[in-house]
Protein backbone atom coordinates (compact mmCIF):
# COMPACT_ATOMS: atom_id res chain seq x y z
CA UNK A 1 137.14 138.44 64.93
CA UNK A 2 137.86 137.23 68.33
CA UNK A 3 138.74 139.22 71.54
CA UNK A 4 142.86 140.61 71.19
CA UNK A 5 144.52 138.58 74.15
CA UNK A 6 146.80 140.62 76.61
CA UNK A 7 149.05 137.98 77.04
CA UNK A 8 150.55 136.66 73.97
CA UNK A 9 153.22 134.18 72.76
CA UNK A 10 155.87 134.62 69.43
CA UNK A 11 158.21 132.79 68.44
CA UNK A 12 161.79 133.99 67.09
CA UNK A 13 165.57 133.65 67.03
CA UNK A 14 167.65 136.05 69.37
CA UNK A 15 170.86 137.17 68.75
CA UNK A 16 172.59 133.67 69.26
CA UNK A 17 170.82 131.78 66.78
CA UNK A 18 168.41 129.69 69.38
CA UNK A 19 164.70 129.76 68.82
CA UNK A 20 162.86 130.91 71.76
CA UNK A 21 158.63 131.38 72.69
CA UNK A 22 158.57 134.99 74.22
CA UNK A 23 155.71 135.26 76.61
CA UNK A 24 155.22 139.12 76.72
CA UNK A 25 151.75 141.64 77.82
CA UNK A 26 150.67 143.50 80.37
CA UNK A 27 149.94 142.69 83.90
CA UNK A 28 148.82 145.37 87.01
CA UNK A 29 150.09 148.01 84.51
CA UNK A 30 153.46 146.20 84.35
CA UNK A 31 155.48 144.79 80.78
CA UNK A 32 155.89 141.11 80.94
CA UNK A 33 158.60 139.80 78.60
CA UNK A 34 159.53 136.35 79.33
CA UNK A 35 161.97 133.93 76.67
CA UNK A 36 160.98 130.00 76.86
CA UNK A 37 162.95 127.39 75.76
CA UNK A 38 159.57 125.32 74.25
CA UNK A 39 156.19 126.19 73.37
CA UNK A 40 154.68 124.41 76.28
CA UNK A 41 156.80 125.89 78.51
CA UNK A 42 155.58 129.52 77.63
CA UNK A 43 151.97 128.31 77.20
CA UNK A 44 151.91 127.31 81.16
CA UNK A 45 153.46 130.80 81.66
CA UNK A 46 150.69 132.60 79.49
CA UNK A 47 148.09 130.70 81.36
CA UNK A 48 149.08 131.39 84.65
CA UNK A 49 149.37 135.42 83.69
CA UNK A 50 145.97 135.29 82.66
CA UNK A 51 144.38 133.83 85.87
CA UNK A 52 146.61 136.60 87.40
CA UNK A 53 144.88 139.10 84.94
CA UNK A 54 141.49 137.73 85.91
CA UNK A 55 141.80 137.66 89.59
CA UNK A 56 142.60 141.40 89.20
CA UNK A 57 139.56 142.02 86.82
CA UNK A 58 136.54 140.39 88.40
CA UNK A 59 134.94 139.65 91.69
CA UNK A 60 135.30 135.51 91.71
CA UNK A 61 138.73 134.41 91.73
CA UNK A 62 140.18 131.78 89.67
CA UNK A 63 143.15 129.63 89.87
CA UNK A 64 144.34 126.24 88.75
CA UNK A 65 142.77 122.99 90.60
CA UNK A 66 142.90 119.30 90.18
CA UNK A 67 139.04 118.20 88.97
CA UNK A 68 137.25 118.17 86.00
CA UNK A 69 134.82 120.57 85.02
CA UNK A 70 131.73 118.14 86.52
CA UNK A 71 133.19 117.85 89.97
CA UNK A 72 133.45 121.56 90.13
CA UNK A 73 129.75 121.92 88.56
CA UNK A 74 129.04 119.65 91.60
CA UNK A 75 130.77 121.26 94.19
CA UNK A 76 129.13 124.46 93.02
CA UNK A 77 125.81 122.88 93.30
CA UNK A 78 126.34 121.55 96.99
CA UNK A 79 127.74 125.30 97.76
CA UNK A 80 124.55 126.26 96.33
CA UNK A 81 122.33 124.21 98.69
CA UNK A 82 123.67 124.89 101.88
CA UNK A 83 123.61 128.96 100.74
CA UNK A 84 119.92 128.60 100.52
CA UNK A 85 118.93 126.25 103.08
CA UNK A 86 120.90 129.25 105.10
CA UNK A 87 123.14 126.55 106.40
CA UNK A 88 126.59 128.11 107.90
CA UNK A 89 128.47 124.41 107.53
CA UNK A 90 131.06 124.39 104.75
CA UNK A 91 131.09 121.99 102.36
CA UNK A 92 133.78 119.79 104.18
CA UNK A 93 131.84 119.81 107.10
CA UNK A 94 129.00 118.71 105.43
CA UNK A 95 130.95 115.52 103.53
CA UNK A 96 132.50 114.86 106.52
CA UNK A 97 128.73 114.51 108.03
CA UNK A 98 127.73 112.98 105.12
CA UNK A 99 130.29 109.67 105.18
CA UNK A 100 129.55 109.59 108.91
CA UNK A 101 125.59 108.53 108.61
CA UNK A 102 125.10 107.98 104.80
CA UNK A 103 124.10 104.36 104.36
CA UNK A 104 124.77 103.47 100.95
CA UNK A 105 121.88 100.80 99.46
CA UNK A 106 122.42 97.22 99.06
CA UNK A 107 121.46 97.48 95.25
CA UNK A 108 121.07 99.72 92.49
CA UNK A 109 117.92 100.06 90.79
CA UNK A 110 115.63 102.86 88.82
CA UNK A 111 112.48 103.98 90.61
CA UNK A 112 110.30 102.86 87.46
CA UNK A 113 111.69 99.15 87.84
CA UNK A 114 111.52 99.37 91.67
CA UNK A 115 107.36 100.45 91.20
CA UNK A 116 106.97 98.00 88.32
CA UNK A 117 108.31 95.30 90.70
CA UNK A 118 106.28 96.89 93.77
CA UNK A 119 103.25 96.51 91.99
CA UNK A 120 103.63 93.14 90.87
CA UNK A 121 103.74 91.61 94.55
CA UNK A 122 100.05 93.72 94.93
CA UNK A 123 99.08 92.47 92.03
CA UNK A 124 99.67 88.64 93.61
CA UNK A 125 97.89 90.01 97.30
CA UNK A 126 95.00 91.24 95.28
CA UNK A 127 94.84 87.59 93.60
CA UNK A 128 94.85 85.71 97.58
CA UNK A 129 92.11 88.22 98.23
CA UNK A 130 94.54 90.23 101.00
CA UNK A 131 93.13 94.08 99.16
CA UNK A 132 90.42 94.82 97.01
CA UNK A 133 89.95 96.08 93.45
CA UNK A 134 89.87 99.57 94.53
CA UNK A 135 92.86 99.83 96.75
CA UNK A 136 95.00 97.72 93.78
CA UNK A 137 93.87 100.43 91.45
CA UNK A 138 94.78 103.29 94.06
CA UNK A 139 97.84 101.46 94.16
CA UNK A 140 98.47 101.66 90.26
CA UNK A 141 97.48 105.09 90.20
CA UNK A 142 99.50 107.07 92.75
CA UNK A 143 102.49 104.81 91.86
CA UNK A 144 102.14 105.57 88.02
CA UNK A 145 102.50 109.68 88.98
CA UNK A 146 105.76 108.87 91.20
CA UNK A 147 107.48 107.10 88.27
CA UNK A 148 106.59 109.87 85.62
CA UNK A 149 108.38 112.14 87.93
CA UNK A 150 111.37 110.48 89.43
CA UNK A 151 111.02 107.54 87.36
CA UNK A 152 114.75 107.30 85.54
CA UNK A 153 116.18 107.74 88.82
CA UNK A 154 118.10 105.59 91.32
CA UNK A 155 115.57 104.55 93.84
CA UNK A 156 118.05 105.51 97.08
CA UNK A 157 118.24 109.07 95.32
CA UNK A 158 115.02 110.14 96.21
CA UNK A 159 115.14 112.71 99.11
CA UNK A 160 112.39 113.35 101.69
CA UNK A 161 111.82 116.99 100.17
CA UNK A 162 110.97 115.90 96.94
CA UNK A 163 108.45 113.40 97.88
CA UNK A 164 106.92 115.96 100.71
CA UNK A 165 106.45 117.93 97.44
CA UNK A 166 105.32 115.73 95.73
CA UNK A 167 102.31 114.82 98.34
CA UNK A 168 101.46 117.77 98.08
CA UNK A 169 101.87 119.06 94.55
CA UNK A 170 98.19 120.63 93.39
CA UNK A 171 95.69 122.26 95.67
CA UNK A 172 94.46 118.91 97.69
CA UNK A 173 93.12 118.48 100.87
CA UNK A 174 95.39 117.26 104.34
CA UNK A 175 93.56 113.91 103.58
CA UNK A 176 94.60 112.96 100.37
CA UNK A 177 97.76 114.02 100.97
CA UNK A 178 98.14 111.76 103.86
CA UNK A 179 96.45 108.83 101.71
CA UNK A 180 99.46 109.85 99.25
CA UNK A 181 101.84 109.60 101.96
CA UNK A 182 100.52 106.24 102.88
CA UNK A 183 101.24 104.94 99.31
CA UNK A 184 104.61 106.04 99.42
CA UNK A 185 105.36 104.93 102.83
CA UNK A 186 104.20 100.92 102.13
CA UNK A 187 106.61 101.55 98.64
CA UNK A 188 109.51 102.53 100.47
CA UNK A 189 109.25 99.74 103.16
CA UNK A 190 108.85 97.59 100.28
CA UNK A 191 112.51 98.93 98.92
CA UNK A 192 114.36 98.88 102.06
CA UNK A 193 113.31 95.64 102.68
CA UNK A 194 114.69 94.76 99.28
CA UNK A 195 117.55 96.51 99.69
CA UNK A 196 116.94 99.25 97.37
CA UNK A 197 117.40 101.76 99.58
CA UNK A 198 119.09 102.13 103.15
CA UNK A 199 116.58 104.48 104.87
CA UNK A 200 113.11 105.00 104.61
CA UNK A 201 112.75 109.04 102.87
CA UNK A 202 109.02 109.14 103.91
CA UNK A 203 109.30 108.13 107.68
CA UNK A 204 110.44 111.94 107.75
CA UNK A 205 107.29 113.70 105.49
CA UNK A 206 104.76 115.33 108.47
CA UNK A 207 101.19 113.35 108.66
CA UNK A 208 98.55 115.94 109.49
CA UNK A 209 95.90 114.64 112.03
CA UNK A 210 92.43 115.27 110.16
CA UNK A 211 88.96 115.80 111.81
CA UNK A 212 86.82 112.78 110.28
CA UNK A 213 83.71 115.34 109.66
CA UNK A 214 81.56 112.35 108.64
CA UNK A 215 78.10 112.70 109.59
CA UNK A 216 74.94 110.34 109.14
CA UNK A 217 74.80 108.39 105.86
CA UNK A 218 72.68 109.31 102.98
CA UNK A 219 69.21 107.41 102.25
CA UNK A 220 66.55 107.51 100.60
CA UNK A 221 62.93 107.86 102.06
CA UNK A 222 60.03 104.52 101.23
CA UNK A 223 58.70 106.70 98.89
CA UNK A 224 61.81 107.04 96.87
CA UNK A 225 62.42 103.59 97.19
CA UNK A 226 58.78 102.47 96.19
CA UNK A 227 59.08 104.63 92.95
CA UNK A 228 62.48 103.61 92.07
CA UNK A 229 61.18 99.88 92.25
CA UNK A 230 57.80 100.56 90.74
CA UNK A 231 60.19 102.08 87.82
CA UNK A 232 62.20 98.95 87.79
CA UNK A 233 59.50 96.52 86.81
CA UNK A 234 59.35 97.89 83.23
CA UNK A 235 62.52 98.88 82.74
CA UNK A 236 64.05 96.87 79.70
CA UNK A 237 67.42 98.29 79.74
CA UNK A 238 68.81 100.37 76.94
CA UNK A 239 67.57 100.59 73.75
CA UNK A 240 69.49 99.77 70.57
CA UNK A 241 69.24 101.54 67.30
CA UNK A 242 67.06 98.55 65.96
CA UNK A 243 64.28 99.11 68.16
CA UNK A 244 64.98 95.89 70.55
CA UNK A 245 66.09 96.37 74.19
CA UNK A 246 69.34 94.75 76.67
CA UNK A 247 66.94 93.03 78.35
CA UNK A 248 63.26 92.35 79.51
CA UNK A 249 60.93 94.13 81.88
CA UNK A 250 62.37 94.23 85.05
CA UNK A 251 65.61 92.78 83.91
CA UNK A 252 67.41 94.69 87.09
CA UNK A 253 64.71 94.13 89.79
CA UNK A 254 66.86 91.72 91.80
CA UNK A 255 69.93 93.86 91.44
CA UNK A 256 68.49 96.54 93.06
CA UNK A 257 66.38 94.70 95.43
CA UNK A 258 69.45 92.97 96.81
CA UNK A 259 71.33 95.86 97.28
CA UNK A 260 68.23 98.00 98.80
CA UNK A 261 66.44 95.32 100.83
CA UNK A 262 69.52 92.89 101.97
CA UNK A 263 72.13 95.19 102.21
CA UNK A 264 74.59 93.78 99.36
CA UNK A 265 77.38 96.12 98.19
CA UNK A 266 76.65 97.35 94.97
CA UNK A 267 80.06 97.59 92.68
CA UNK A 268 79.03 95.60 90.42
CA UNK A 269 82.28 95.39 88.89
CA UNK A 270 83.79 93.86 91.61
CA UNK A 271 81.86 93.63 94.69
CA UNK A 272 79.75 91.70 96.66
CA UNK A 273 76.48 92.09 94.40
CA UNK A 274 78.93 90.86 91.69
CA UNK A 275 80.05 87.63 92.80
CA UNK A 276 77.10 86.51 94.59
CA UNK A 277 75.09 83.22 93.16
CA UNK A 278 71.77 82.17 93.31
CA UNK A 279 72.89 79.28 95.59
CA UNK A 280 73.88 82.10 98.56
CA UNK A 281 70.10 82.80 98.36
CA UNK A 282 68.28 79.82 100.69
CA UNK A 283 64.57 80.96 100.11
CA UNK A 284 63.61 78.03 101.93
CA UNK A 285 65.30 79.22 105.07
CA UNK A 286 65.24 82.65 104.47
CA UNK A 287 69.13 83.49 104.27
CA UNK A 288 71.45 84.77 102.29
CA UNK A 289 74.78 83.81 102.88
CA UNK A 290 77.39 85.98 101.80
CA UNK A 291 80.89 84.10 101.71
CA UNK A 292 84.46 85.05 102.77
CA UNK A 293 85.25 85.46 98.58
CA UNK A 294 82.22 87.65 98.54
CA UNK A 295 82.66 90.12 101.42
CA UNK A 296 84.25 93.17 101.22
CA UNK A 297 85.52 92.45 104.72
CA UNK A 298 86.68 88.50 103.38
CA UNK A 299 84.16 87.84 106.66
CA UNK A 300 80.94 85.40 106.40
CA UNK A 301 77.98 87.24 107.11
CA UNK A 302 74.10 85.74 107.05
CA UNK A 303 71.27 87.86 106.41
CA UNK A 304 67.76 87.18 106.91
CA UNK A 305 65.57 87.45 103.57
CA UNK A 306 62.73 90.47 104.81
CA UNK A 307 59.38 89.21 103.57
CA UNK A 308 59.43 91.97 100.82
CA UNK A 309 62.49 90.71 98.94
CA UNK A 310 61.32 87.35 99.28
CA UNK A 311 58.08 88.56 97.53
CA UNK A 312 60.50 90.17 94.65
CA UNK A 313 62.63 87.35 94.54
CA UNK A 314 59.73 84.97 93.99
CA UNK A 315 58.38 87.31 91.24
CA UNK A 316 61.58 87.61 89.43
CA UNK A 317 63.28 84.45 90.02
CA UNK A 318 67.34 84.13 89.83
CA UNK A 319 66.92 81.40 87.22
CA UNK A 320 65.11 83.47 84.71
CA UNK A 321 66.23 87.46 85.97
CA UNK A 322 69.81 87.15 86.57
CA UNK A 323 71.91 89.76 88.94
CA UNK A 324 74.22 91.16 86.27
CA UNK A 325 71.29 90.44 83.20
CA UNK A 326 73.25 91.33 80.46
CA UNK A 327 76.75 92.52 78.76
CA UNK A 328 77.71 95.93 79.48
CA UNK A 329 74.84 96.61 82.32
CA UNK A 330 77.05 99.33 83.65
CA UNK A 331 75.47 101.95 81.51
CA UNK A 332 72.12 101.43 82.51
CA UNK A 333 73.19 101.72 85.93
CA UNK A 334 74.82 104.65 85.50
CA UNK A 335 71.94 106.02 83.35
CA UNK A 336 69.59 105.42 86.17
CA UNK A 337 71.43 106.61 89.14
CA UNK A 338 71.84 109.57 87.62
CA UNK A 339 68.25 109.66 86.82
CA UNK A 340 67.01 108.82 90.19
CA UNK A 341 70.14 110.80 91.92
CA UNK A 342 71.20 107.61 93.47
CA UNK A 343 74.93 108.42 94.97
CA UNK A 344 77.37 104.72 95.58
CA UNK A 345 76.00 103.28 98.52
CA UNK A 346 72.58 104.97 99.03
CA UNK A 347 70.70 101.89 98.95
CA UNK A 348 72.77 100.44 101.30
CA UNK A 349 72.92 103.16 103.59
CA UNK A 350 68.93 102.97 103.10
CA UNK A 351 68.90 98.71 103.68
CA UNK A 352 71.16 99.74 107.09
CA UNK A 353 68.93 102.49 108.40
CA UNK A 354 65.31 101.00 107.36
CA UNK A 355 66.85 97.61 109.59
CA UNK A 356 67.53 99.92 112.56
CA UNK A 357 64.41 101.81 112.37
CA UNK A 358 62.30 98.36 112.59
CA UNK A 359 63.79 96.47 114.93
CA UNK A 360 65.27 99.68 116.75
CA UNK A 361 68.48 96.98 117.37
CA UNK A 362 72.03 98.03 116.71
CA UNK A 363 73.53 94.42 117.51
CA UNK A 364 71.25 92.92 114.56
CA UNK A 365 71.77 95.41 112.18
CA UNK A 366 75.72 95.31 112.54
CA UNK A 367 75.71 92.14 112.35
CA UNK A 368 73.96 91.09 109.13
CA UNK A 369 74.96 94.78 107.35
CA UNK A 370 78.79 93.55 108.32
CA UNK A 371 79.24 96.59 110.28
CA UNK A 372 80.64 97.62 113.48
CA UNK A 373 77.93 98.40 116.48
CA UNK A 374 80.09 101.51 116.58
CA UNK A 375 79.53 102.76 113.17
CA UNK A 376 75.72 101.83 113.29
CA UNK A 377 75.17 103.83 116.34
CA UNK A 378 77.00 106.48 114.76
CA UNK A 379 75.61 106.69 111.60
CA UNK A 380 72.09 105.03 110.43
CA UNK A 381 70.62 105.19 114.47
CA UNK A 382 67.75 107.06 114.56
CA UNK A 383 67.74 108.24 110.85
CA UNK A 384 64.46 106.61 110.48
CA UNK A 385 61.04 106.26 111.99
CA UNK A 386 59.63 102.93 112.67
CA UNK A 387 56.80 104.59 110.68
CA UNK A 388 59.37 104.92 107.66
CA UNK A 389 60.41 101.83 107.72
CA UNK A 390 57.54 100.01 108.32
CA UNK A 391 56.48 101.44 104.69
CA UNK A 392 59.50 100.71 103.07
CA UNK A 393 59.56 96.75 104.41
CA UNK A 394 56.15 96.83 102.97
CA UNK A 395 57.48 97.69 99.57
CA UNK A 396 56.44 94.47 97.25
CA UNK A 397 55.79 93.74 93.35
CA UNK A 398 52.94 95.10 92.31
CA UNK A 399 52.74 92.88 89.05
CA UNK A 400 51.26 89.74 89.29
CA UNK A 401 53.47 86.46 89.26
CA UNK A 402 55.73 86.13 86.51
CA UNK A 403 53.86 83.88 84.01
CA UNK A 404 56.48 81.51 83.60
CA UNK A 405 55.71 80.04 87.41
């Protein structure tokens, strides 16, 4: 059964014959009997009684006001805010400040629809060349967390707290969370310049000034190198479960001996060492030319062809040992940097260093690794010997010609 109310309503006839809705309880200690002409008369009566009832019995107060039961949910809510950001304004001062210096947003639009859009127009820079594979998929990435959390949401909703947390939601480092910040903040210029939002909410998240602890670049020594190559010559690639192999003895020679002995960056999804053709490759002058489309940096660079990967070159022609030899090669690449504990850019790095250590010239080495002078000096200078490096240029094929030639 439900609770007895105090304050109750009957109906009846009193001594004159009229019927009449008596309102009658108890109030403070005190009988209430009040005669109403009409039910809804004596119902406004009863309800009134009771908010008098409850004023007297709890520690709110209540009483009758004009909005529905959402705008007092979100009054509460803003009470709520300023109570815990220990903010002494009321909650008229703070609409009053609000309608002052809110901007509303030209348009309308969900975060998911503003990202899908967003990453559309990178999608088009990425196809003119203006960022690379990697930053397009950094891109996708960091923008594909940001719509599984605010996603169904109006773009202009999105306060600064919320992405400040979100930057730096997880245990991560002050760097990634100012490369996070840095994806957000080229999103949101994006949107206010669309009109999707009338302030920028990230110009006000904190970027942390980082110590770049970078030190001098990882190589290997001429010995490494030697065996790696030595290796190389009969590797066949992987073997299938019929006995037969990807490929033919030293199937990835020039691969590697591009990337260790001229330098060429070695994604081979989408870098330099896989869009280069064997026209770049001028034996008879002894350059490589590595195109705007090619470089990482969308500069023209021209390297000179060391006498050692001209002797590998010759030995495993383009024509008959391409770069990228077969479908799938990325698992034998993987399979063998992890079995000679190559990290990304090691032979690089090596290529960079060996250069410096021969000619002992930071000016040539920047200029055909496509590097500044700065971060030369700063990182391959002095790493090795002329001794070292010597060896290492002297690194050649040590089977005979290929019989085909």
């Amino acid at each position: 059964m439900g609770k007895k109310k105090k304050i109750k309503i009957t109906r009846f006839r009193n001594p004159s014959g009229n019927l009449v809705f008596k309102v009658s309880g108890s109030l403070d200690g005190k009988q209430i009997r009040r005669n109403f002409k009409s039910r809804p008369e004596a119902v406004a009566e009863r309800d009134k009684l009771e908010i008098e009832l409850l004023n007297g019995t709890t520690r709110g107060r209540h009483m009758w006001v004009k909005i529905t039961p959402e705008q007092y949910d979100d009054a509460w809510t803003a009470l709520s805010l300023l109570k815990n950001a220990d903010r002494k304004n009321s909650l008229t001062q703070s609409v009053e400040f609000f309608l002052q210096h809110h901007i509303e947003p030209e348009k309308d639009i969900l975060l998911s629809d503003a990202v899908d859009r967003y990453v559309a127009v990178r999608i088009e820079d990425f196809d003119s060349g203006a960022i690379s594979v990697r930053q397009l998929k950094s891109i996708r990435s960091e923008l594909k967390r940001l719509s599984h959390d605010f996603g169904e949401r109006q773009v202009s909703e999105i306060q600064s707290i919320e992405l400040e947390n979100f930057v730096s939601k997880g245990k991560v480092s002050l760097k990634t969370r100012n490369n996070r910040r840095g994806y957000l903040q080229t999103f949101f210029i994006h949107c206010r310049e669309k009109g999707y939002v009338a302030i920028n909410p990230v110009e006000k998240i904190k970027r942390y000034k980082v110590k770049h602890l970078r030190g001098s670049a990882t190589t290997v020594t001429a010995k490494q190198a030697a065996e790696l190559m030595e290796f190389l010559e009969t590797y066949q690639g992987r073997k299938f479960k019929n006995g037969k192999y990807a490929g033919e003895p030293g199937c990835l020679v020039p691969f590697f001996a591009l990337c260790l002995f001229a330098g060429i960056r070695p994604d081979w999804k989408n870098g330099e060492i896989s869009k280069i053709r064997p026209k770049d490759i001028k034996m008879s002058t002894n350059t490589i030319h590595v195109e705007p489309e090619v470089s990482k940096t969308n500069e023209k660079r021209s390297l000179t062809i060391q006498p050692n990967l001209k002797a590998w070159l010759k030995r495993y022609p383009l024509k008959d040992f391409p770069i990228i030899p077969f479908p799938n090669v990325e698992r034998s690449l993987i399979k063998l940097r992890k079995q000679f504990k190559l990290p990304h850019d090691v032979l690089r790095h090596t290529y960079i260093s060996m250069l410096v250590g021969k000619s002992r010239s930071v000016g040539d080495a920047a200029l055909q690794a496509g590097n500044s002078e700065d971060i030369v000096r700063k990182h391959y200078l002095n790493l090795k010997s002329e001794t070292e490096a010597s060896k290492f240029w002297k690194i050649s094929p040590r089977k005979p010609l290929h019989p085909k030639l």
